[in-house]
PDB file of N, CA and C in Angstrom:
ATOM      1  N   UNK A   1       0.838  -1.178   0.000  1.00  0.00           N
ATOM      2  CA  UNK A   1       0.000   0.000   0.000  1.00  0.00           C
ATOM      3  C   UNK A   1       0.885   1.244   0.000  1.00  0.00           C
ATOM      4  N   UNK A   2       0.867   2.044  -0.538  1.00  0.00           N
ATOM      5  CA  UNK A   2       1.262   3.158  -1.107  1.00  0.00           C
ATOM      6  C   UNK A   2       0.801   5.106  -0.049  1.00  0.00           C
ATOM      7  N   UNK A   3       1.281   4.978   0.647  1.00  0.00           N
ATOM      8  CA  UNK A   3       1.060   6.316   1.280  1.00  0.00           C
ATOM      9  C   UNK A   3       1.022   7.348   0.572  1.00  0.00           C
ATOM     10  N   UNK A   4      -0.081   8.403   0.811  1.00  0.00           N
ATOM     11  CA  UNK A   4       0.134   9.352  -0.115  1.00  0.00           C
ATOM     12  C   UNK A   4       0.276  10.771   0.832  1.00  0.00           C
ATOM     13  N   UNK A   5       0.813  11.336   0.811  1.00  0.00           N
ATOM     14  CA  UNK A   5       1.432  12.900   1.258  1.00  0.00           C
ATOM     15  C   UNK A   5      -0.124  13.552   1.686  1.00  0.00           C
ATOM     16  N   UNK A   6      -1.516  13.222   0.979  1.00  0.00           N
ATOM     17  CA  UNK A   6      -2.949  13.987   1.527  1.00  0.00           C
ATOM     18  C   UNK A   6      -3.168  13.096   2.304  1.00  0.00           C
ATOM     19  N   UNK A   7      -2.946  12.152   2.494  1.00  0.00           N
ATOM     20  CA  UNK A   7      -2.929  11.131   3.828  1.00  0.00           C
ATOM     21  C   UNK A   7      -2.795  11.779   4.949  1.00  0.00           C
ATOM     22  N   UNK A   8      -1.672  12.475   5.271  1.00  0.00           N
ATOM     23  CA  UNK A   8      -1.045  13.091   6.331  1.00  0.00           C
ATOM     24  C   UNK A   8      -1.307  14.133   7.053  1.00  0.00           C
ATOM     25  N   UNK A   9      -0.840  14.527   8.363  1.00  0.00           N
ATOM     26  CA  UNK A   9      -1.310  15.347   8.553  1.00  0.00           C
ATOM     27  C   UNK A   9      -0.490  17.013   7.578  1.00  0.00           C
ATOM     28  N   UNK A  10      -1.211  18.108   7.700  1.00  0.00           N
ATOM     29  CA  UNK A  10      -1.031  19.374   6.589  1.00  0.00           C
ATOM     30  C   UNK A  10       0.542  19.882   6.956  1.00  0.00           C
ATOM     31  N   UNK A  11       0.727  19.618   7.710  1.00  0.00           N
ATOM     32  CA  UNK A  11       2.837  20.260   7.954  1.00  0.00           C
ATOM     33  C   UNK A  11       3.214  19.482   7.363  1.00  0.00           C
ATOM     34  N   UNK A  12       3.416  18.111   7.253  1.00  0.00           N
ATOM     35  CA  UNK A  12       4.058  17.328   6.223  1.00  0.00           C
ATOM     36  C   UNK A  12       4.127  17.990   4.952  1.00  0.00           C
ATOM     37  N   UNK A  13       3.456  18.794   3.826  1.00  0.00           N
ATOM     38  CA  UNK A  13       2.944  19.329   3.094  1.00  0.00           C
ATOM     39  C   UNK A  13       3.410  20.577   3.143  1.00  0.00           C
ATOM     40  N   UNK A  14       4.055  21.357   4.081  1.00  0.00           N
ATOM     41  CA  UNK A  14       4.357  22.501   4.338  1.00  0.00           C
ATOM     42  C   UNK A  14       5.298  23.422   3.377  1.00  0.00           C
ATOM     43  N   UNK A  15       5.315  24.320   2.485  1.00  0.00           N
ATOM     44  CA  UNK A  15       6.174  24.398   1.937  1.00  0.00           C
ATOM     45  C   UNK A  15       7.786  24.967   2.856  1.00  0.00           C
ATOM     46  N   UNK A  16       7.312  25.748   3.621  1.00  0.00           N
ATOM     47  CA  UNK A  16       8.771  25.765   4.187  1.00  0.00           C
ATOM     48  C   UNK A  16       9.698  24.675   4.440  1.00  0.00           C
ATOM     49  N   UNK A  17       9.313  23.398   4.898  1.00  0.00           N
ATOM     50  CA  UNK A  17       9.660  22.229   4.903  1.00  0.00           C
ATOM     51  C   UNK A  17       9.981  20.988   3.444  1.00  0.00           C
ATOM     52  N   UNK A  18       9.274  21.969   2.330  1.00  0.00           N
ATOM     53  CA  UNK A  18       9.550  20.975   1.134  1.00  0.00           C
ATOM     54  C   UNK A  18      11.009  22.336   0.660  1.00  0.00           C
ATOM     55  N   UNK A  19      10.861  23.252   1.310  1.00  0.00           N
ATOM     56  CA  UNK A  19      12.064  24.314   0.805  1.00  0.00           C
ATOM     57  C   UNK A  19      13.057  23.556   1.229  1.00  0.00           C
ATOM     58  N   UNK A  20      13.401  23.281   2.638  1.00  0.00           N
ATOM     59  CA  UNK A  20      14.157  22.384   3.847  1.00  0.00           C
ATOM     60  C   UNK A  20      14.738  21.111   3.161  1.00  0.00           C
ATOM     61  N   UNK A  21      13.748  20.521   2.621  1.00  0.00           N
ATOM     62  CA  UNK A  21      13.946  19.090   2.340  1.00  0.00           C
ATOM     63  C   UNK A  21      14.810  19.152   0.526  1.00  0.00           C
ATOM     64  N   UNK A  22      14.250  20.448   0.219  1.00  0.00           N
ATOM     65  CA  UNK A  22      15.280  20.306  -0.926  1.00  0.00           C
ATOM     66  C   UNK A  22      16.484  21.382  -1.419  1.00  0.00           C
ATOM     67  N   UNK A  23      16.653  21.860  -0.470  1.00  0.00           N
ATOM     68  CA  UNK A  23      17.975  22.288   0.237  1.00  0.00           C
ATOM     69  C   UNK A  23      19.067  21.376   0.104  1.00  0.00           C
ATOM     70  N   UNK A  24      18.367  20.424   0.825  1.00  0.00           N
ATOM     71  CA  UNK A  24      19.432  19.342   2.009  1.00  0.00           C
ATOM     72  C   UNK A  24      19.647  18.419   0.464  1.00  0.00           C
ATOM     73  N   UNK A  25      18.579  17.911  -0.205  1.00  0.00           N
ATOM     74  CA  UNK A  25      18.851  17.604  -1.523  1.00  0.00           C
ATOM     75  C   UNK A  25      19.938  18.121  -1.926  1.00  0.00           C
ATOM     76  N   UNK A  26      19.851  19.445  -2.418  1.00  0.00           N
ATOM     77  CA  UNK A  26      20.776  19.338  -3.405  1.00  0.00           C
ATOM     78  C   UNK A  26      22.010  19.794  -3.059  1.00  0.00           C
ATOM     79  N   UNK A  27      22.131  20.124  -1.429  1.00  0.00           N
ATOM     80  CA  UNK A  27      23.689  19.883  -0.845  1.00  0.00           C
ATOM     81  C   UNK A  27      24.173  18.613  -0.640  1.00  0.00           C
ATOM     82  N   UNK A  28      23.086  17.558  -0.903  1.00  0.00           N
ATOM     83  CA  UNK A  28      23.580  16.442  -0.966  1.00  0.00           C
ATOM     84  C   UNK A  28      24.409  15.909  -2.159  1.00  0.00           C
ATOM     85  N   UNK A  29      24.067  16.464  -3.297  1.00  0.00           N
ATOM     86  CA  UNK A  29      23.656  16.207  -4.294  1.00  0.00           C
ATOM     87  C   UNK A  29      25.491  17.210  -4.921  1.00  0.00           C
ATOM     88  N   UNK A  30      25.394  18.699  -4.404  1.00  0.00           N
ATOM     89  CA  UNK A  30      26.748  19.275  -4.867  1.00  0.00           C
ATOM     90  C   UNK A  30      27.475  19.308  -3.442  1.00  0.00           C
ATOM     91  N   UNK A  31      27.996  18.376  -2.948  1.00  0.00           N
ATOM     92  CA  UNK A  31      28.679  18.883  -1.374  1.00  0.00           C
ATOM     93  C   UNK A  31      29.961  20.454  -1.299  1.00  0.00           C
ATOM     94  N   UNK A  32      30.369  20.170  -2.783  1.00  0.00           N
ATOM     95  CA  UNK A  32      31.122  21.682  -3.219  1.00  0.00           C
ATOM     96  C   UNK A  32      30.048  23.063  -2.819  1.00  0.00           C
ATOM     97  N   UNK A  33      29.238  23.093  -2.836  1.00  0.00           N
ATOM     98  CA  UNK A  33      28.455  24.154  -3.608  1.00  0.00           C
ATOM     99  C   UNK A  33      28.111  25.124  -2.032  1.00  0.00           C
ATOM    100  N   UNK A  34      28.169  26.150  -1.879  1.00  0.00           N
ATOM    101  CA  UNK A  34      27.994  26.793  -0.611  1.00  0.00           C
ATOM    102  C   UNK A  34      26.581  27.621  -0.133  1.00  0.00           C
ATOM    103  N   UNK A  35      25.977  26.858   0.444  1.00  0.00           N
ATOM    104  CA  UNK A  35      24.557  27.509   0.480  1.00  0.00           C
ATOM    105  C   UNK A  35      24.583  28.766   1.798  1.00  0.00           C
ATOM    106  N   UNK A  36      23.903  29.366   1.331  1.00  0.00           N
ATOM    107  CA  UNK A  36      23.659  30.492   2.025  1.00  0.00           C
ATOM    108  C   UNK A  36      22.187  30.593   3.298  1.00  0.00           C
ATOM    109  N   UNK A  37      21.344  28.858   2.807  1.00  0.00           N
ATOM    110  CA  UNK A  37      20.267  28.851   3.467  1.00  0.00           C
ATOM    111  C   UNK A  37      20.494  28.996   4.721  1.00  0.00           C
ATOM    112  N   UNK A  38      19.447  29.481   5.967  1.00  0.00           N
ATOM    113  CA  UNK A  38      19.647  29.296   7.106  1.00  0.00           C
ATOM    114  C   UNK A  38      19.906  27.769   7.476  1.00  0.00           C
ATOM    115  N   UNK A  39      20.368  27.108   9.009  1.00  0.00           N
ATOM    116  CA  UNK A  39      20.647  26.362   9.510  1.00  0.00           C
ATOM    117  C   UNK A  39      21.442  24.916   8.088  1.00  0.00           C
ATOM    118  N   UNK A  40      22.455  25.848   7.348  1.00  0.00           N
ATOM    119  CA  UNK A  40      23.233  24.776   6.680  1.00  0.00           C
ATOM    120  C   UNK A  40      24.356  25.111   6.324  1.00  0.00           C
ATOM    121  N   UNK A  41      25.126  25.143   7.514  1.00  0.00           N
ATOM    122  CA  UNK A  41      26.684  26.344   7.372  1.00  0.00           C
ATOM    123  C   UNK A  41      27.450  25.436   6.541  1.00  0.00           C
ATOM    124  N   UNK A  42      28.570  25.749   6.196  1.00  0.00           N
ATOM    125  CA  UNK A  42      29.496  25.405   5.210  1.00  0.00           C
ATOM    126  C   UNK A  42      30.660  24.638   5.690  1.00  0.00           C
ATOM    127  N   UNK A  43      30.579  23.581   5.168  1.00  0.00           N
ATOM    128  CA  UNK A  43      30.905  22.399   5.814  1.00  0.00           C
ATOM    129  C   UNK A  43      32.658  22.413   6.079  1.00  0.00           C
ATOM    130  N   UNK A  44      33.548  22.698   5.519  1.00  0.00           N
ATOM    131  CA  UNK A  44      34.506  23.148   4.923  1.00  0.00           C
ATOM    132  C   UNK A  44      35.305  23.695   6.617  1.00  0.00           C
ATOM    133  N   UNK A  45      34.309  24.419   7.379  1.00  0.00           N
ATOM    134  CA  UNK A  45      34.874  24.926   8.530  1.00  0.00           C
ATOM    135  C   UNK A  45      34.756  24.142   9.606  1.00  0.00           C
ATOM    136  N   UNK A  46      34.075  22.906   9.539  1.00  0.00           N
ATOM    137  CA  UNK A  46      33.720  21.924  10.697  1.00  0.00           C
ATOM    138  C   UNK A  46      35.417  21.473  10.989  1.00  0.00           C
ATOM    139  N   UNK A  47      35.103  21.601  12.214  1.00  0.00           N
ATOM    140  CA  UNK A  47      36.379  20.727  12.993  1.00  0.00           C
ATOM    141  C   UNK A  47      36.186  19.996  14.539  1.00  0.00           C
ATOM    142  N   UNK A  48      35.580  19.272  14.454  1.00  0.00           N
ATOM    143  CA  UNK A  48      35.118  19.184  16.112  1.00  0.00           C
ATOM    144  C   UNK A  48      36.320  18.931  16.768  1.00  0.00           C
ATOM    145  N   UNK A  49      37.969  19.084  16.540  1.00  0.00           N
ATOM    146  CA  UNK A  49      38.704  19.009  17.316  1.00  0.00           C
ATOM    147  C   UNK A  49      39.034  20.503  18.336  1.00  0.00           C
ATOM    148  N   UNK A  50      38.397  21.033  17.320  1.00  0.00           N
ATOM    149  CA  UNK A  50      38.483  22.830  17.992  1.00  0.00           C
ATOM    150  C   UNK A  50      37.436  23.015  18.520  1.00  0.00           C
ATOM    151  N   UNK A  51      36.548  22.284  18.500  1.00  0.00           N
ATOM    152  CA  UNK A  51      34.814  22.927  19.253  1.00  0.00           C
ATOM    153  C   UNK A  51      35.016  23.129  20.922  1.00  0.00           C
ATOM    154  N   UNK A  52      35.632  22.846  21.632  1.00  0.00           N
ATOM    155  CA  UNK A  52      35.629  22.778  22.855  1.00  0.00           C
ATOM    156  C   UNK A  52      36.514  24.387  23.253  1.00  0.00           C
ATOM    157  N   UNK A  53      37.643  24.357  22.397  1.00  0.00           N
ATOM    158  CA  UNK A  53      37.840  26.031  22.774  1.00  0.00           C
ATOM    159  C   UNK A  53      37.349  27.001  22.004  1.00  0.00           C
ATOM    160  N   UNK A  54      36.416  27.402  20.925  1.00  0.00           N
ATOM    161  CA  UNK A  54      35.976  27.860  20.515  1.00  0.00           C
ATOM    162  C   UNK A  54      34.779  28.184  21.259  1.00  0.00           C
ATOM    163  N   UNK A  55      33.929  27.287  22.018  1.00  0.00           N
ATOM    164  CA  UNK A  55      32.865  27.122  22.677  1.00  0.00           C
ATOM    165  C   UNK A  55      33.325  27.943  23.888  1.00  0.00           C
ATOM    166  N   UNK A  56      34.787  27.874  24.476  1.00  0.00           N
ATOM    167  CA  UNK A  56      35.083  28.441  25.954  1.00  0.00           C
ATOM    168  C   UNK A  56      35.016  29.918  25.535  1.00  0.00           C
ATOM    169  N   UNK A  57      35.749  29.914  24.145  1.00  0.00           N
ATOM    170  CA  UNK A  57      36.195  31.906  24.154  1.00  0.00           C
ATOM    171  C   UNK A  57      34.669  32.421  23.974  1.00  0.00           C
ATOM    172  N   UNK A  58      33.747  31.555  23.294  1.00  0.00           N
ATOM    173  CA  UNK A  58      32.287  31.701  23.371  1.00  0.00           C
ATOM    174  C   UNK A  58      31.914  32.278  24.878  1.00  0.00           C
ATOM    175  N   UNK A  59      31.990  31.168  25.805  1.00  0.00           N
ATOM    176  CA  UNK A  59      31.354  31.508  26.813  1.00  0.00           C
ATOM    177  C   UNK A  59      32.260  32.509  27.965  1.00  0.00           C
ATOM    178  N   UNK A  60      33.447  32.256  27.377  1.00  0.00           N
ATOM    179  CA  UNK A  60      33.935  33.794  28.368  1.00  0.00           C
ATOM    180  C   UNK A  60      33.560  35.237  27.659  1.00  0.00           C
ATOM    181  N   UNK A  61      33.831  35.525  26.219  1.00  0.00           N
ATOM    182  CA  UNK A  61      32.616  36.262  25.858  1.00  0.00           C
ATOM    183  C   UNK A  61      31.998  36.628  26.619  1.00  0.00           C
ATOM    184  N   UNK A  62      30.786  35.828  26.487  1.00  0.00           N
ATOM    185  CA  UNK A  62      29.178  36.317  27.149  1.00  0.00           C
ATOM    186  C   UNK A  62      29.284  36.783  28.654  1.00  0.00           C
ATOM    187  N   UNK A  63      30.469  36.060  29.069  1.00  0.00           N
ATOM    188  CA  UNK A  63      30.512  35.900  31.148  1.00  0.00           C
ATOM    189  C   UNK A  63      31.467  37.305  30.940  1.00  0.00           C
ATOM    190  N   UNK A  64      32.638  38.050  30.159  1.00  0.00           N
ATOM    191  CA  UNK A  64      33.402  38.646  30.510  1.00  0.00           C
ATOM    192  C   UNK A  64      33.073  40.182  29.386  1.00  0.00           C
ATOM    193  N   UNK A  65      32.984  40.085  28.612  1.00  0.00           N
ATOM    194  CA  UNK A  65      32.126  41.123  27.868  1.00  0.00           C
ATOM    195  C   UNK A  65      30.852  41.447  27.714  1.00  0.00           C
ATOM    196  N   UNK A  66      29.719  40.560  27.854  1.00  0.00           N
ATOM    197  CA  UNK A  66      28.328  40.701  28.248  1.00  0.00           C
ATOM    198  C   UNK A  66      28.328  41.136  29.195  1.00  0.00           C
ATOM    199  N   UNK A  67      29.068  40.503  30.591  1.00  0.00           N
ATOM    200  CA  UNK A  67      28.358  40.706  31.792  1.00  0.00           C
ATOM    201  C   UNK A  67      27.572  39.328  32.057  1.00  0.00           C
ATOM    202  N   UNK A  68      27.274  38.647  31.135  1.00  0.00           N
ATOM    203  CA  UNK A  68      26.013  37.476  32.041  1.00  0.00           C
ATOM    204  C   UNK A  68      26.464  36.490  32.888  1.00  0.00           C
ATOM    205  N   UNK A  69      25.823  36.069  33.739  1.00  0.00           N
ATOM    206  CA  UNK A  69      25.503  35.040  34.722  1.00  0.00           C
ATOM    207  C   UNK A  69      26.288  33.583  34.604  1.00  0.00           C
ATOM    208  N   UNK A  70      26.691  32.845  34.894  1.00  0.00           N
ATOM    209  CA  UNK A  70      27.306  31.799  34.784  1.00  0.00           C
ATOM    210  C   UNK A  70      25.623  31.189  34.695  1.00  0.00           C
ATOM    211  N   UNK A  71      24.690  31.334  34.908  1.00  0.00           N
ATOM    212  CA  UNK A  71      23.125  30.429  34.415  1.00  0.00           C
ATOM    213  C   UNK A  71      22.848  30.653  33.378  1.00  0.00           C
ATOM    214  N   UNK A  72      23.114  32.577  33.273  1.00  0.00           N
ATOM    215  CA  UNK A  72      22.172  33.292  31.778  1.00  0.00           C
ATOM    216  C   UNK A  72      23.816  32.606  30.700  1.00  0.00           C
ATOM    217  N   UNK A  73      24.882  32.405  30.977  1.00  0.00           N
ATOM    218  CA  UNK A  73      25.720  31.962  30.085  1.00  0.00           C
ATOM    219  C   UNK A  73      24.826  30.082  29.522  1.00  0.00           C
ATOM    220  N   UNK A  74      24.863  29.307  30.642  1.00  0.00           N
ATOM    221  CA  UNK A  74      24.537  28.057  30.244  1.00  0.00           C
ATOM    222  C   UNK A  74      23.126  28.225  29.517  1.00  0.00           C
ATOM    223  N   UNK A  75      22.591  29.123  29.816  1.00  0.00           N
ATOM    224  CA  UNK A  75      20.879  29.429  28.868  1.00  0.00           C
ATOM    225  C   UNK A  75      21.284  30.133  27.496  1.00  0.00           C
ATOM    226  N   UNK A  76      22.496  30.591  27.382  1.00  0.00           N
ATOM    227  CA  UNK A  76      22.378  30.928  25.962  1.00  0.00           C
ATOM    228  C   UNK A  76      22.901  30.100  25.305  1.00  0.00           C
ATOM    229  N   UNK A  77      23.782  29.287  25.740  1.00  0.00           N
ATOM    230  CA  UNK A  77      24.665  28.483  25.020  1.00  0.00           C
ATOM    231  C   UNK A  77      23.436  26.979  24.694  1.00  0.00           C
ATOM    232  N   UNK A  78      23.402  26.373  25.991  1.00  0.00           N
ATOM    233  CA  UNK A  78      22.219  25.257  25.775  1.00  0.00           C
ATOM    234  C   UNK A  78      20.822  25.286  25.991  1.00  0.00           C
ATOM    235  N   UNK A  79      20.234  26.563  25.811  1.00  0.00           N
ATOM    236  CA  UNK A  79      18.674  26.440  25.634  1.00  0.00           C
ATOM    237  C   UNK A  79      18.410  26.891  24.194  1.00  0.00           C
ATOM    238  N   UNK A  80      17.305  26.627  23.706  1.00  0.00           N
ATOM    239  CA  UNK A  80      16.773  27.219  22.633  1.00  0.00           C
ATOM    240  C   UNK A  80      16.453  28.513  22.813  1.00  0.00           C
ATOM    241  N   UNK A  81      16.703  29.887  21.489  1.00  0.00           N
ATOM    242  CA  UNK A  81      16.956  30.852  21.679  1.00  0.00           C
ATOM    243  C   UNK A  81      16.424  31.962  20.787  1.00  0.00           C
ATOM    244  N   UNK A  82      16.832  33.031  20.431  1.00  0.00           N
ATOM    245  CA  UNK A  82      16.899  33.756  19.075  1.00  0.00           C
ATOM    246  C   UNK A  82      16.550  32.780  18.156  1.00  0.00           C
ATOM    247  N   UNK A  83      15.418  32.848  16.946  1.00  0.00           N
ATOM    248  CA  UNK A  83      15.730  32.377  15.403  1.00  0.00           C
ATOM    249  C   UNK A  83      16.600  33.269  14.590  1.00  0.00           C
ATOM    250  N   UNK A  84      17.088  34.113  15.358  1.00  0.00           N
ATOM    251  CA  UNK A  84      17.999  34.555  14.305  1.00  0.00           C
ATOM    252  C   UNK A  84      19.346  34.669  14.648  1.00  0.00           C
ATOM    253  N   UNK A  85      19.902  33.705  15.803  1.00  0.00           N
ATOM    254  CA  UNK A  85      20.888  33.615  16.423  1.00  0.00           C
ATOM    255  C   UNK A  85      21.067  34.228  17.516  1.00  0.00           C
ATOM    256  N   UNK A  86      22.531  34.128  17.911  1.00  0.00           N
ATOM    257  CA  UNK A  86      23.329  34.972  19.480  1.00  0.00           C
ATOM    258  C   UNK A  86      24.180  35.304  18.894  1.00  0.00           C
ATOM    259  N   UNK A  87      24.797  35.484  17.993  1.00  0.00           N
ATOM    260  CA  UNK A  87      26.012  36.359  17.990  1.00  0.00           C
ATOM    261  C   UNK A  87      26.021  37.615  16.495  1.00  0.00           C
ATOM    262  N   UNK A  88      24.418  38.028  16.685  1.00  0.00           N
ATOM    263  CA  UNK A  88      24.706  39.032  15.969  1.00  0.00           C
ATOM    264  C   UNK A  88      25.159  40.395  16.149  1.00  0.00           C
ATOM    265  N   UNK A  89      25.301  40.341  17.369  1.00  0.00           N
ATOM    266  CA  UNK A  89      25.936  41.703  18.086  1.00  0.00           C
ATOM    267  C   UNK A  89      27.479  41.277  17.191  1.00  0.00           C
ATOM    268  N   UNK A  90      28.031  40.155  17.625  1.00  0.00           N
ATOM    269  CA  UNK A  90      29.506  40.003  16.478  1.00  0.00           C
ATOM    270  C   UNK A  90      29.619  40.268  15.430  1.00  0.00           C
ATOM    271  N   UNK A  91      28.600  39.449  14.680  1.00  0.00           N
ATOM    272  CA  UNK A  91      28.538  39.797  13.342  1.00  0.00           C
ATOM    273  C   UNK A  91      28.545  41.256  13.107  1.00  0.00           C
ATOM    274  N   UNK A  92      27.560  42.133  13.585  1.00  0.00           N
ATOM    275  CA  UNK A  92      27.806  43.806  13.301  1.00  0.00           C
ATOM    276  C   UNK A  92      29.171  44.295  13.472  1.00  0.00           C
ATOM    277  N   UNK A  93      29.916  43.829  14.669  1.00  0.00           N
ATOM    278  CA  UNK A  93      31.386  44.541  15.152  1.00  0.00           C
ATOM    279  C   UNK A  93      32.126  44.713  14.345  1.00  0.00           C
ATOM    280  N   UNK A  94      32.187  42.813  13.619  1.00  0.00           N
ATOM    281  CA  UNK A  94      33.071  42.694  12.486  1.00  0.00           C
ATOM    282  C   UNK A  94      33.088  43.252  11.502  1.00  0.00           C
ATOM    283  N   UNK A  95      31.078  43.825  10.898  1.00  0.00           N
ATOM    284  CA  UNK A  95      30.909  44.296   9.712  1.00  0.00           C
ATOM    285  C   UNK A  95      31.420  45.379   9.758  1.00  0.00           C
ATOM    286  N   UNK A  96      31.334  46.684  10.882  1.00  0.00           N
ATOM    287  CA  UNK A  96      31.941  47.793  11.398  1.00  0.00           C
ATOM    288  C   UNK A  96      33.597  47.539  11.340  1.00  0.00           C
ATOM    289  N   UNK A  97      33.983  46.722  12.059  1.00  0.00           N
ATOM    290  CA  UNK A  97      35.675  46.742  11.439  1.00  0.00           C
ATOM    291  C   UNK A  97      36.039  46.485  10.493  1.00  0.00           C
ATOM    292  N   UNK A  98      36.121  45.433  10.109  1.00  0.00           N
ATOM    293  CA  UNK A  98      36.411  45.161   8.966  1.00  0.00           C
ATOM    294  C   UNK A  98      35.879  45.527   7.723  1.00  0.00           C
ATOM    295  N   UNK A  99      34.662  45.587   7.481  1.00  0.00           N
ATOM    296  CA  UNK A  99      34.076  46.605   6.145  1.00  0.00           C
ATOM    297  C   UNK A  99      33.816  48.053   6.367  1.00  0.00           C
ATOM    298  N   UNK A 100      33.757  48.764   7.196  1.00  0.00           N
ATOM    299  CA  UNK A 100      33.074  49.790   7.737  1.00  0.00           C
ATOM    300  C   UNK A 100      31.857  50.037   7.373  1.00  0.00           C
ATOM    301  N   UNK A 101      30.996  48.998   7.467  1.00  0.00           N
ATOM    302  CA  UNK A 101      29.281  48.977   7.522  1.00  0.00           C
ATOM    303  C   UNK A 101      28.759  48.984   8.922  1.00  0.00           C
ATOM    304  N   UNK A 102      27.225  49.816   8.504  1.00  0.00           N
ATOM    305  CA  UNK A 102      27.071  49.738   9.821  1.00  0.00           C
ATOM    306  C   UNK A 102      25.680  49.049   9.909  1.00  0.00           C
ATOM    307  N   UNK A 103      25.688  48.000  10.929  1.00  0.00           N
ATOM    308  CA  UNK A 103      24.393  47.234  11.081  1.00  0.00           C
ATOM    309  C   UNK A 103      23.952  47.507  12.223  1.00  0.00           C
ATOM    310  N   UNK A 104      22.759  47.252  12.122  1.00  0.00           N
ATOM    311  CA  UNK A 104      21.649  46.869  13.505  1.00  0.00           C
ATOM    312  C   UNK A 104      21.578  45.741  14.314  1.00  0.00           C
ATOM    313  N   UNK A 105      22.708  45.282  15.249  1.00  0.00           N
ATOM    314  CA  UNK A 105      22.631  43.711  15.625  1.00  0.00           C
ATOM    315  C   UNK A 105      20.902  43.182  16.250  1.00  0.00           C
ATOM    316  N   UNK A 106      20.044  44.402  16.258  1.00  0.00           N
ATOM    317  CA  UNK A 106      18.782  44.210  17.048  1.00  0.00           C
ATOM    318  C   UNK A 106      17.962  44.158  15.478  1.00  0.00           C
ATOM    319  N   UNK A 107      18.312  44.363  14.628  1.00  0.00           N
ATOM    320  CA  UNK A 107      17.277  44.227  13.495  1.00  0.00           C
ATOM    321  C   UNK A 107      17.459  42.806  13.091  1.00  0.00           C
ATOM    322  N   UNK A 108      16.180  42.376  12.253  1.00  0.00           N
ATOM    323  CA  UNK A 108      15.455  41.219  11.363  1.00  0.00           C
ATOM    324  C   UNK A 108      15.648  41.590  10.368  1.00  0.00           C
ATOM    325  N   UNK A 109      16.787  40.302   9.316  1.00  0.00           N
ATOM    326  CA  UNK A 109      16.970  40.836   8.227  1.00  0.00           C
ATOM    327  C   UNK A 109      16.240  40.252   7.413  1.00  0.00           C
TER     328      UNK A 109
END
């Protein structure tokens, strides 16, 4: 028997999710190719041998230039958060140094 997609319930069907699903396609498909979609960074920079100090200068960051909490640190790092991230206050700094643009780290782009 043959399932059919109106079978289901209506998110299955969702287009944001058939966007999602063929994304992941066709980075499957060119692993060269560098997408710009949200949640599909560029693979090229993965190193999980560095994730552990990258993650610390992360969280001294937030504890030593924020100001936050050794709790509000573990809530930004491991709770769910921003959809549009935590480190766009960085992203602006950099755009300001290094390009001399100036962004809104509080704006929705």
């Amino acid at each position: 028997m043959d399932l059919a997609v109106t079978a289901l319930h209506p998110s299955v069907d969702d287009p944001a999710l058939n966007s999602m699903n063929f994304l992941n396609e066709v980075a499957q498909h060119y692993p060269a190719a560098v997408s710009v979609a949200a949640g599909r960074p560029y693979e090229e920079f993965f190193d999980s041998a560095v994730l552990a100090e990258h993650l610390d200068t992360f969280r001294r960051h937030l504890a030593d230039d924020l100001g936050l909490s050794p709790v509000q640190v573990d809530r930004t790092l491991l709770q769910y958060g921003r959809t549009k991230g935590i480190v766009h206050h960085l992203i602006a700094r950099n755009l300001a140094v290094d390009e001399q643009l100036t962004a809104d780290p509080r704006r929705s782009w």
